[in-house]
Protein backbone atom coordinates (compact mmCIF):
# COMPACT_ATOMS: atom_id res chain seq x y z
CA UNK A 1 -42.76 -119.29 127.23
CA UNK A 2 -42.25 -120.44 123.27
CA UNK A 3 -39.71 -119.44 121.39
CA UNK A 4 -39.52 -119.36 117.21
CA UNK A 5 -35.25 -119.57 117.74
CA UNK A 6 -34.19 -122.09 114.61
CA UNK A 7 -32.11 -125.06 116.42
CA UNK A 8 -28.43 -124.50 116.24
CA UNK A 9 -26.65 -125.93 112.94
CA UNK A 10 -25.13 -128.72 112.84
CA UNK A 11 -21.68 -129.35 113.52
CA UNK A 12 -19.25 -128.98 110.27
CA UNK A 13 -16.92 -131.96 110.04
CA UNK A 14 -14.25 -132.81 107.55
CA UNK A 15 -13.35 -135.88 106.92
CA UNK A 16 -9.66 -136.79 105.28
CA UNK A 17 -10.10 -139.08 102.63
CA UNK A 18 -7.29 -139.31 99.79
CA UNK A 19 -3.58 -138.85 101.07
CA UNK A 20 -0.31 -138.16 99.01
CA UNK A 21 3.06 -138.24 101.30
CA UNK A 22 5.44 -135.97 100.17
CA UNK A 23 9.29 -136.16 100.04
CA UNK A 24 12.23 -134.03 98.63
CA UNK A 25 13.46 -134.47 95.36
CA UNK A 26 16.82 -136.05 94.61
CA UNK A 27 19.51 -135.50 91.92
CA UNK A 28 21.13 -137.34 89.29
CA UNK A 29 23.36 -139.03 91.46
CA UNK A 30 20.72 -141.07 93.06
CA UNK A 31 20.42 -144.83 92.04
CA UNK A 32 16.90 -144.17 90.54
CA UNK A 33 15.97 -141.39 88.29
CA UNK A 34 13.27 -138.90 89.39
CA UNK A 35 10.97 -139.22 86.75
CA UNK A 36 10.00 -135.45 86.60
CA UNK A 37 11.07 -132.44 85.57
CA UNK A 38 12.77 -130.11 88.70
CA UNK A 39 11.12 -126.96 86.97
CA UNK A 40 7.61 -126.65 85.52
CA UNK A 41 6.46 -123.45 83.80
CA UNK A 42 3.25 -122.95 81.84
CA UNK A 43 2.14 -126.33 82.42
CA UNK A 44 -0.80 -127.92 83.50
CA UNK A 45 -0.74 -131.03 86.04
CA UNK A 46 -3.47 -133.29 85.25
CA UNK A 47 -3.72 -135.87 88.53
CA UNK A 48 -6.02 -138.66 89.10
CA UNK A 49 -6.79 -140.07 93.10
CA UNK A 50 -9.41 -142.41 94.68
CA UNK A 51 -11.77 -140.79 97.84
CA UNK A 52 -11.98 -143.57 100.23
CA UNK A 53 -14.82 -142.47 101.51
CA UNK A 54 -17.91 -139.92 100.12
CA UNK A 55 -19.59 -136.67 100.92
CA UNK A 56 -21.26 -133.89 99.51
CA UNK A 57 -18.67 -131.23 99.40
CA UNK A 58 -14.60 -131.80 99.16
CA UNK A 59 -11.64 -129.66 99.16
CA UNK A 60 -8.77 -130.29 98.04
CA UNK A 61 -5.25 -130.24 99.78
CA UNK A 62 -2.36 -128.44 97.80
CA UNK A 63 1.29 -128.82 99.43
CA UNK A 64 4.34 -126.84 98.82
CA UNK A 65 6.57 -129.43 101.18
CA UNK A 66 10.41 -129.08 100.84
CA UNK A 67 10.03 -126.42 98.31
CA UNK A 68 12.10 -123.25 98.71
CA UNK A 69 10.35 -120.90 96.96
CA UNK A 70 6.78 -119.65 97.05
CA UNK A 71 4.38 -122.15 94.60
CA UNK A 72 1.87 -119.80 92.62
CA UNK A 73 -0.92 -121.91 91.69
CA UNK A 74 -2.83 -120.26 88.55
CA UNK A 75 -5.80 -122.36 88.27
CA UNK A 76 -7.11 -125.37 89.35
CA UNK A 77 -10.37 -127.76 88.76
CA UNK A 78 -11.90 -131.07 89.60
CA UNK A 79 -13.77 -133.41 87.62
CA UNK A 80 -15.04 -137.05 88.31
CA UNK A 81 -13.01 -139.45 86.51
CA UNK A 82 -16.16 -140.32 84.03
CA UNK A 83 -18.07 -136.70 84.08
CA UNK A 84 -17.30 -134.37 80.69
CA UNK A 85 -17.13 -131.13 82.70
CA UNK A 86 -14.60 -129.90 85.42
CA UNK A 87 -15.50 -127.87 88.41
CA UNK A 88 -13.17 -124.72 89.63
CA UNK A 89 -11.66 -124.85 92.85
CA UNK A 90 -11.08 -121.71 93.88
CA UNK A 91 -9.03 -120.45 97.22
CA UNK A 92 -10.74 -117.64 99.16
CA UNK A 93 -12.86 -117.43 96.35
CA UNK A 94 -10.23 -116.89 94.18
CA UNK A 95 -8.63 -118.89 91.44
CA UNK A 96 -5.34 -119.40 91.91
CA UNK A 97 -3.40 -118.67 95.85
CA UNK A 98 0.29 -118.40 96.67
CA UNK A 99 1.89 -121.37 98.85
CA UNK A 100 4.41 -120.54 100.52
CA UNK A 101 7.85 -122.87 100.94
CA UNK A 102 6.99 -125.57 103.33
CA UNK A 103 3.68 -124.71 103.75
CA UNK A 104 -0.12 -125.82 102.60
CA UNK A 105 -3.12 -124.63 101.41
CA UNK A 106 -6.73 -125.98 101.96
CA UNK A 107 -9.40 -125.07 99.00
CA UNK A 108 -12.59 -123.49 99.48
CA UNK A 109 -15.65 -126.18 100.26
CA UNK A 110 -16.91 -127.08 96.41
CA UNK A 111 -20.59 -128.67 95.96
CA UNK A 112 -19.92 -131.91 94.27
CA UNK A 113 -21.26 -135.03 95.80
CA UNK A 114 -18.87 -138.23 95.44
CA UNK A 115 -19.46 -141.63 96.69
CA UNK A 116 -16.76 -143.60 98.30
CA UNK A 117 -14.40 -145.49 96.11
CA UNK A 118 -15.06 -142.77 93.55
CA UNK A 119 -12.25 -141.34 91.28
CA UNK A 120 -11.17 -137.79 90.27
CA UNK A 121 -9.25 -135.82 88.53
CA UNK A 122 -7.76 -132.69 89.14
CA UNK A 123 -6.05 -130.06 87.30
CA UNK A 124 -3.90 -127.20 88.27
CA UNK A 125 -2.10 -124.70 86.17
CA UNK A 126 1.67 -122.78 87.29
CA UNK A 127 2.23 -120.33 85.47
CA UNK A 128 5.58 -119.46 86.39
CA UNK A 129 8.74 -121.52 86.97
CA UNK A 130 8.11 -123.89 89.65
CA UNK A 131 10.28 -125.86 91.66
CA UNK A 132 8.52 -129.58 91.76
CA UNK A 133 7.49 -129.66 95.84
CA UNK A 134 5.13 -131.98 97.48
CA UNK A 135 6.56 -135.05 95.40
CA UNK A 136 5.85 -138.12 95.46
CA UNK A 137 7.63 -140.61 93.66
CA UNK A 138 6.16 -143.99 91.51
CA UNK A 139 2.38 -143.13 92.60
CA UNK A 140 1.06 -146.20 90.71
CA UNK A 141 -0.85 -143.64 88.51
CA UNK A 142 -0.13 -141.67 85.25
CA UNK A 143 0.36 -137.23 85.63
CA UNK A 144 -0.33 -135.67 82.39
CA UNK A 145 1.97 -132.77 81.72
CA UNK A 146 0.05 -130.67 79.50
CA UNK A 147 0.89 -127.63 77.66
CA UNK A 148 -0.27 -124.15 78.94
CA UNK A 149 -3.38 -123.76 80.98
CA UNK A 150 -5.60 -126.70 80.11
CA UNK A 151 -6.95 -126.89 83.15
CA UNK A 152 -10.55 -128.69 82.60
CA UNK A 153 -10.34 -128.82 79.42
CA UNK A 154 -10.79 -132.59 78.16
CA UNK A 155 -8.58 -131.80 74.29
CA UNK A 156 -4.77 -131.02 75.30
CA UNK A 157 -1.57 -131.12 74.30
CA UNK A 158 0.49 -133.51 76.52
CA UNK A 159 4.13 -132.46 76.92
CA UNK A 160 5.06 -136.02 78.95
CA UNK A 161 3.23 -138.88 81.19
CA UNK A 162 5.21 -139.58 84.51
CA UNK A 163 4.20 -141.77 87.43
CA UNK A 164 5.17 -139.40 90.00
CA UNK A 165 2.71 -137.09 91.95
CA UNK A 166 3.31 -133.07 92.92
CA UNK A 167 1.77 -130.21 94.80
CA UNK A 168 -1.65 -132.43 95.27
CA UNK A 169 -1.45 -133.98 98.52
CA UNK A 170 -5.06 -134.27 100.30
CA UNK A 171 -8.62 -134.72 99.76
CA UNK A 172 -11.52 -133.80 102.47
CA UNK A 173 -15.14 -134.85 102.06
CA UNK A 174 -17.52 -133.10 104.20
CA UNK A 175 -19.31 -135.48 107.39
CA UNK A 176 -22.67 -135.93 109.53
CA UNK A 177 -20.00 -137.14 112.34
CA UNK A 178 -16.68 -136.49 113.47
CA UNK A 179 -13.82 -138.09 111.13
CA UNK A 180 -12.71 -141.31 111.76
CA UNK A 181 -9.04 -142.16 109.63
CA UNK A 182 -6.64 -145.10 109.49
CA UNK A 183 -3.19 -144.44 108.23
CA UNK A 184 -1.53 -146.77 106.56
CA UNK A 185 2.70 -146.28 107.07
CA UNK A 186 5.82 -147.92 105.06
CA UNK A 187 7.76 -148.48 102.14
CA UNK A 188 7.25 -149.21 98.49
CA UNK A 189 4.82 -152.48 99.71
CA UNK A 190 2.23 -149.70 101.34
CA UNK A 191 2.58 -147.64 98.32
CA UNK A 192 1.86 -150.38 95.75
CA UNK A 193 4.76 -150.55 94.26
CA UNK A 194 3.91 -153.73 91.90
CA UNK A 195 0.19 -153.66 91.83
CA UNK A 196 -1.50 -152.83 88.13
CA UNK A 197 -1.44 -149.03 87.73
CA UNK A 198 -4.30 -146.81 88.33
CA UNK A 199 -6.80 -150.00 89.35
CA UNK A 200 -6.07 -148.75 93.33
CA UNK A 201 -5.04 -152.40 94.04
CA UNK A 202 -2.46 -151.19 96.28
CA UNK A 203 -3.63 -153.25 99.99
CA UNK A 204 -4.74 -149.90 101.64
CA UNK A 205 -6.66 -149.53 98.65
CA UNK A 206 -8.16 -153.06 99.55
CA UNK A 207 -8.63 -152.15 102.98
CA UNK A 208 -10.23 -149.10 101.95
CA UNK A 209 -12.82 -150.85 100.63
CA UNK A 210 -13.44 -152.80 103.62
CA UNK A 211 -13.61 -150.26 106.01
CA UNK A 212 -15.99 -147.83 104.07
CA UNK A 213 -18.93 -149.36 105.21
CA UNK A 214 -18.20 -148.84 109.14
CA UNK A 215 -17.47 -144.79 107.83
CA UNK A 216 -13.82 -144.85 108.35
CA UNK A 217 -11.05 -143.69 105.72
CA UNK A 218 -7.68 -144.70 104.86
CA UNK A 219 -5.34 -142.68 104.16
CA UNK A 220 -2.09 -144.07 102.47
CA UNK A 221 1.04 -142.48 103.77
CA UNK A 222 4.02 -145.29 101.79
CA UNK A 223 6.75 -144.12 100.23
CA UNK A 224 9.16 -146.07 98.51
CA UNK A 225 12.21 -146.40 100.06
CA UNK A 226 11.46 -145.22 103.28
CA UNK A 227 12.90 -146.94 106.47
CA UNK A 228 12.03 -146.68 110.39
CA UNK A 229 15.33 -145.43 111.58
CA UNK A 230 17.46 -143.20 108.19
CA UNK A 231 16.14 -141.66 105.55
CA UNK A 232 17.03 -141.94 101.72
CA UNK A 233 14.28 -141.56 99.65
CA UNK A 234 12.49 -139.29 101.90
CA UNK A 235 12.65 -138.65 105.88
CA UNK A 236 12.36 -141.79 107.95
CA UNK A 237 9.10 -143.04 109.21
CA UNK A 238 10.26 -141.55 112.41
CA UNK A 239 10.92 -138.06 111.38
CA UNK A 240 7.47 -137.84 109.12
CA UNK A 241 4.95 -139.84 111.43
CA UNK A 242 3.77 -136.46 113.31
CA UNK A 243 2.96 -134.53 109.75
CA UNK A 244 2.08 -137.69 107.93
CA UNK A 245 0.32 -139.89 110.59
CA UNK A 246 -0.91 -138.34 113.81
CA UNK A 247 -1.78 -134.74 112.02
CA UNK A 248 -4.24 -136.22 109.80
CA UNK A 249 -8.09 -135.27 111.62
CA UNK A 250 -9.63 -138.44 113.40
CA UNK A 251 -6.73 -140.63 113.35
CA UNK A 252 -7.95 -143.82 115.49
CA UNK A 253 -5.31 -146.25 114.41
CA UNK A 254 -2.18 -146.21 112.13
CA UNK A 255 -0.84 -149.69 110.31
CA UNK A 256 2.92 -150.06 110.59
CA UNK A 257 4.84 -151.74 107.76
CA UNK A 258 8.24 -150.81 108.17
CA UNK A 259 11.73 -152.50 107.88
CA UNK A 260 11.96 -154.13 104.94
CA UNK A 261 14.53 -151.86 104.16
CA UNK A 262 16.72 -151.17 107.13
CA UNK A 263 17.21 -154.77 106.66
CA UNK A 264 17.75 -154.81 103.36
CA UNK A 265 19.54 -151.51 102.18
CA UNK A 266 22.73 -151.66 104.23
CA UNK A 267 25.51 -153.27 101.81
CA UNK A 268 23.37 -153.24 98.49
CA UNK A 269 23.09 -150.68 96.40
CA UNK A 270 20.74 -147.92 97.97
CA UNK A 271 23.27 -148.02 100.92
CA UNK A 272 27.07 -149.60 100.17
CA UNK A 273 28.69 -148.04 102.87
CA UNK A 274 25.56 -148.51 105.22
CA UNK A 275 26.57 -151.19 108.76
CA UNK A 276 23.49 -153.69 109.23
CA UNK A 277 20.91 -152.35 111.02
CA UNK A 278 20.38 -154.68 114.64
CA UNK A 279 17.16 -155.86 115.92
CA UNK A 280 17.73 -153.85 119.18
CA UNK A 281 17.66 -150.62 116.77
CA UNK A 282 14.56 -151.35 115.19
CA UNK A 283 12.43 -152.68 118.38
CA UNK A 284 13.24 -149.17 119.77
CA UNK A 285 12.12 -147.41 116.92
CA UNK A 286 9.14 -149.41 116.52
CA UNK A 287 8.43 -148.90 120.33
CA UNK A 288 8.80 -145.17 119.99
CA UNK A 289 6.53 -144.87 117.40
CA UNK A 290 3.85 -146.88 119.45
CA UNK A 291 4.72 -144.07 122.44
CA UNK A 292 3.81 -141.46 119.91
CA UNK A 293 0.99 -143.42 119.24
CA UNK A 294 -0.64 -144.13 121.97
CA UNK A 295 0.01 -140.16 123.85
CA UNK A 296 -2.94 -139.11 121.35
CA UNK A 297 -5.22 -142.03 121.98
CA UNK A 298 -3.98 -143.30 118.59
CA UNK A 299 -4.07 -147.60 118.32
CA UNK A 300 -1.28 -149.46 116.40
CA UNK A 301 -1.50 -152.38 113.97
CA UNK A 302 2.06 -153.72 113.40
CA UNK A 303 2.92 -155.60 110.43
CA UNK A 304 5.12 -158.40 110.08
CA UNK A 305 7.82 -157.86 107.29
CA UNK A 306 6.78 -160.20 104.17
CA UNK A 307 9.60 -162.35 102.97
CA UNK A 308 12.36 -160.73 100.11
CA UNK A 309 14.44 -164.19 98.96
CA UNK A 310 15.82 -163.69 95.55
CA UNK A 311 14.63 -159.74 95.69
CA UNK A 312 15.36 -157.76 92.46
CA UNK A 313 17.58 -160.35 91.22
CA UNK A 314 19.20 -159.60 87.89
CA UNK A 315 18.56 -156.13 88.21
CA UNK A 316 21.92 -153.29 88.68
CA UNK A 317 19.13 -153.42 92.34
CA UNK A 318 20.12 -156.71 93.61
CA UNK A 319 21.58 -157.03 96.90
CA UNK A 320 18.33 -156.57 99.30
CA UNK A 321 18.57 -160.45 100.49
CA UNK A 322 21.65 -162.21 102.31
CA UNK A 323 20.98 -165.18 104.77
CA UNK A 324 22.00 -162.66 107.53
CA UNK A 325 19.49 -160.01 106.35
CA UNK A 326 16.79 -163.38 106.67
CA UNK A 327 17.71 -164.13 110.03
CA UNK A 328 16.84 -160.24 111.36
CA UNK A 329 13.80 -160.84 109.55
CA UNK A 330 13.09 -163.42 111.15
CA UNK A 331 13.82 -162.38 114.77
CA UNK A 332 11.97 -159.40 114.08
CA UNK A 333 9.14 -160.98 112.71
CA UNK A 334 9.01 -162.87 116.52
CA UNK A 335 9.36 -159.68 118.19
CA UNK A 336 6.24 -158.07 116.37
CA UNK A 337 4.39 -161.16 116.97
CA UNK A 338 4.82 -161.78 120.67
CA UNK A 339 7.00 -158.84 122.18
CA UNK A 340 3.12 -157.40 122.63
CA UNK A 341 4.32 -154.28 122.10
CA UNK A 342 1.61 -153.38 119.99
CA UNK A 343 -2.72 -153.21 119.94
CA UNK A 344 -2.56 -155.85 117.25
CA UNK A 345 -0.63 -157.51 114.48
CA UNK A 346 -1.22 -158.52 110.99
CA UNK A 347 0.84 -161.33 109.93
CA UNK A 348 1.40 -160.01 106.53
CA UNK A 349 4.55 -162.86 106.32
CA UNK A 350 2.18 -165.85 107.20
CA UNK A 351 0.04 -164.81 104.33
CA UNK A 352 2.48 -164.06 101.53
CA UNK A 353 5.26 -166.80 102.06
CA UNK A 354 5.37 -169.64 100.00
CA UNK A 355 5.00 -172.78 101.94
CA UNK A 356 7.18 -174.74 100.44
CA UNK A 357 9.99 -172.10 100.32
CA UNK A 358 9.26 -169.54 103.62
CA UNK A 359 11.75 -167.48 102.83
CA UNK A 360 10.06 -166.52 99.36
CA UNK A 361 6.68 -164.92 98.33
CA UNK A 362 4.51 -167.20 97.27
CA UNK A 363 4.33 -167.32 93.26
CA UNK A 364 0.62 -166.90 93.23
CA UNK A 365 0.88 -163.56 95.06
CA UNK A 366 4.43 -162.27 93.85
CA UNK A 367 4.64 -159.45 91.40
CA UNK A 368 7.32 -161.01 89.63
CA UNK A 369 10.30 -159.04 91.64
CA UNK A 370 10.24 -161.12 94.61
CA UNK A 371 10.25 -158.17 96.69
CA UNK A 372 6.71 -156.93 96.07
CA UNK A 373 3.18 -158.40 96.21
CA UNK A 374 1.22 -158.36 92.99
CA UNK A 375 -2.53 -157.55 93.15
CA UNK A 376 -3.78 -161.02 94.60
CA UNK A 377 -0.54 -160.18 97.37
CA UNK A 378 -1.99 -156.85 98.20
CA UNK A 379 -5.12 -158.47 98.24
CA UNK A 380 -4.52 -160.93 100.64
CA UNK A 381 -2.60 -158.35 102.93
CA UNK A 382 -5.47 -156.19 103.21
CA UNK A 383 -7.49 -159.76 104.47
CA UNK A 384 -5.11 -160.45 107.08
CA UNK A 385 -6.06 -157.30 108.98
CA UNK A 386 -8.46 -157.86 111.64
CA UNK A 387 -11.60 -155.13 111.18
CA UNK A 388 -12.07 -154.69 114.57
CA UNK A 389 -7.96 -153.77 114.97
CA UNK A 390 -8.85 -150.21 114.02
CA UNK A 391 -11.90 -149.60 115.99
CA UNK A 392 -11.20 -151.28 119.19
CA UNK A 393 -10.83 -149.71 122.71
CA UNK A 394 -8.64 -146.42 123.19
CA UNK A 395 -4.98 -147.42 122.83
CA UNK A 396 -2.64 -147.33 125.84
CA UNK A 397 -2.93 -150.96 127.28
CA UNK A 398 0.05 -152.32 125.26
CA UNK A 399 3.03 -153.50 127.43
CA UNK A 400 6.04 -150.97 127.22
């Protein structure tokens, strides 16, 4: 017997794309202002991002993390970086939608094809006081604070230009297949800190660009500041890498960059009163995170911490480098590299130090700090990842 029965649809798949870790906001007692205002009312937030990867449809991600009241979103609209006319995103077919504290909200689907490495803009409108929530501080891009409800409209007043990011957190491109995400996780070197602003020359911006082809995304889930085993600027890798690493859809592998900082924080000025961190403390945290890891079938690319000699030095910031602070990089450094604790390691410190001087970035690739890379840095960083790292077979066969 025939049947007329149309074949079943096809599977809907979303595919993460663009990624925004959040953190709380600080005081004025912290060593580095915030660089946004703690209230926003009858403003718009104008907010530029890169899609690693392309699709037909998107939605966008809005997060109301570590904010304690409810974030009423008025309006809100999309445009491609180079296109003269924004498109609404609406929420349940609505304009605007009610977050509530903690919590997210995921757009409606919105017909507007984008190709991978593409950029956008989007704009969203509170129009009552606000608390800033799902911050995220020295983006490596410019917010627009403009005055009332601009949103897409290209002539507006702008109230103020910060680096920061808020309440934007996510981007999702529709997919043929099922999603398949890297995560990139660390400090202020993962989130760019250094590279030219707005060019997306951070180095999982670079290895964006190399992994688009094979159909996988990465996400970039830095913050500056951030440490393995205390937090600071923001919860410690530890505490964030369920939300901000394994919940992500698809995850196959996550890149670990993490301990610049619980090296070089204690006794300086982010932590005074701080004792040195040990490399028996850090091996276990790194080993727990690979536990985590590897439960959910996740594989993990370990980076070796790039060399911090003369870091921030004749800033009120100095303090990051001591001989002792060298040595535990060092030894940790030999740990990552042959404890085989992990699926595989990028040498990130083979390719930045300076041969003549080991202990120091290399000129050529310094951003002029001595702490971060510069664009050829986060270049070369992005190089030293093997391809196949990501991709290879289910993760579990590490040593414990």
């Amino acid at each position: 017997m025939t049947t007329n029965a149309a074949p079943p649809p096809a599977p809907e798949h979303w595919q993460p794309t663009w990624f925004s870790a959040a953190q709380p906001v600080w005081d004025d007692g912290w060593v580095l202002p915030l660089g946004m205002p703690t209230t926003l009312r009858d403003v718009t937030l104008r907010q530029p991002l890169r899609s690693s990867l392309g699709g037909r449809r998107l939605r966008i991600v809005v997060s109301n993390a570590y904010g304690s009241t409810p974030l009423v979103l008025g309006a809100m609209a999309l445009r491609k970086a180079d296109a003269p006319l924004a498109r609404a995103v609406r929420f349940q077919g609505q304009d605007g939608v009610v977050v509530a504290p903690g919590a997210q909200a995921v757009s409606d689907p919105l017909a507007l094809p984008i190709g991978a490495g593409e950029r956008l803009e989007v704009d969203l409108h509170l129009p009552e006081a606000t608390t800033t929530a799902g911050f995220h501080w020295d983006a490596q891009e410019q917010t627009l604070i403009l005055q009332g409800n601009a949103v897409g409209r290209r002539e507006a007043t702008v109230l103020q230009a910060v680096t920061t990011r808020a309440f934007v957190s996510g981007l999702w491109v529709d997919s043929a297949r099922p999603p398949a995400t890297v995560v990139a996780i660390g400090d202020s070197i993962t989130d760019g800190n250094g590279s030219s602003p707005g060019l997306d020359q951070r180095w999982p911006d670079h290895l964006a660009r190399r992994l688009a082809p094979r159909g996988i995304a990465v996400l970039n889930a830095g913050i500056a500041g951030n440490r393995l085993l205390r937090g600071g600027w923001g919860e410690s890798a530890l505490a964030r890498f369920e939300r901000d690493v394994l919940g992500h859809p698809g995850v196959r592998a996550v890149v670990v960059l993490l301990g610049t900082n619980d090296i070089g924080f204690p006794g300086g000025p982010f932590a005074p009163a701080e004792p040195p961190a040990t490399l028996d403390e850090l091996t276990r945290a790194l080993r727990q995170l690979v536990a985590q890891a590897h439960v959910r079938g996740v594989r993990v690319v370990a980076g070796t911490v790039p060399p911090f000699e003369r870091a921030l030095e004749g800033t009120p910031l100095q303090g990051h480098y001591s001989p002792r602070k060298e040595a535990l990089r060092q030894a940790l450094n030999a740990w990552i590299r042959n404890a085989g604790a992990f699926d595989a390691v990028a040498d990130f410190d083979a390719v930045l130090r300076d041969p003549a001087h080991p202990a120091r970035l290399a000129p050529a690739l310094d951003s002029g700090d001595h702490l971060h890379p510069g664009d050829a840095g986060y270049r070369r960083m992005a190089e030293a990842i093997d391809l196949d790292a990501p991709l290879g077979a289910p993760a579990g066969g590490a040593r414990p």
